[in-house]
Each structure stands twice: as C-alpha cells, then as structure tokens.
Protein backbone atom coordinates (compact mmCIF):
# COMPACT_ATOMS: atom_id res chain seq x y z
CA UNK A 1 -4.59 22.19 17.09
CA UNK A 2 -4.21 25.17 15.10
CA UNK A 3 -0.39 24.69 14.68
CA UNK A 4 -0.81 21.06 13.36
CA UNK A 5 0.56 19.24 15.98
CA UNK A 6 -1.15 16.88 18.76
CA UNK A 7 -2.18 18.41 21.50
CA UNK A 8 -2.23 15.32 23.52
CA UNK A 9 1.68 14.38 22.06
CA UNK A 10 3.42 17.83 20.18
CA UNK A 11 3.87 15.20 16.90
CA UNK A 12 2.88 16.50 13.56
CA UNK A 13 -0.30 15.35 12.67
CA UNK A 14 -0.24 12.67 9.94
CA UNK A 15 -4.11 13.05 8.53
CA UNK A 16 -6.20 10.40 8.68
CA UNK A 17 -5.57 6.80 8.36
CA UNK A 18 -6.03 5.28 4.69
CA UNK A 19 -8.79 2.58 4.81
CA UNK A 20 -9.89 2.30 1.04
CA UNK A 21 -8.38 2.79 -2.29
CA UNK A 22 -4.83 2.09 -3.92
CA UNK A 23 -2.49 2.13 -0.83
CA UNK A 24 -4.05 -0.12 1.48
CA UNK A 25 -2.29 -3.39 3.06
CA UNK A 26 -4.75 -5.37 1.08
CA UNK A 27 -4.53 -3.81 -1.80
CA UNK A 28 -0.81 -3.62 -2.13
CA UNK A 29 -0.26 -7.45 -1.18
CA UNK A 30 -2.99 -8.60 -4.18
CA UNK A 31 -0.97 -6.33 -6.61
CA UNK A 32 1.92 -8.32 -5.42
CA UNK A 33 0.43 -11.26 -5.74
CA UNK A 34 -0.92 -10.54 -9.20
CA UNK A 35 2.50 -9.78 -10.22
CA UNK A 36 4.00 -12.36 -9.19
CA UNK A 37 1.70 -14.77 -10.98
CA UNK A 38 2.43 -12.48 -14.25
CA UNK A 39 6.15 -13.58 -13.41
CA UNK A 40 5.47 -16.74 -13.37
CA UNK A 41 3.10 -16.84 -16.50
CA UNK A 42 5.75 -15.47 -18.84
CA UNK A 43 8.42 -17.56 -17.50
CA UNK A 44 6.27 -20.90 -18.49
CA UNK A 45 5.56 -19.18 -21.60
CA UNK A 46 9.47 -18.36 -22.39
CA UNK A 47 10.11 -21.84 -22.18
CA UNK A 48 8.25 -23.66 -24.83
C-alpha cells in the first residue's frame, strides 16, 4: 500500500525476509559456534 502498511492486516510492513548474507539463522549459529571453539582454544592454550 502506498502508506506502508498491509492492506490485508494495517501492520507496518517489515521488507522482505533475509534469506542470505550476515544475519541469517545459519549464519549467526556457525559464528557462534566458531566462537565458541576460539573460547575453548585459548583456554587449552592458557593452561600449559
């Protein structure tokens, strides 16, 4: 709609959905993943 809402529900719209780059699910839980393997790295390497 011209306004920017929905014309089926009056919300805002919110753009389109994200399915590649940075901010995906995927994405976010292998940067997780990779730092929590840094974590653990460095705390092996602290210890010797």
């Amino acid at each position: 709609m011209a306004n920017g809402r929905c014309k089926m529900h009056g919300g805002l719209s919110t753009g389109r959905p994200i399915v590649s780059g940075m901010y995906t699910k995927k994405a976010k839980a292998d940067r997780a993943k990779l730092r929590e393997l840094i974590r653990a790295v460095k705390t092996l390497l602290s210890k010797n």
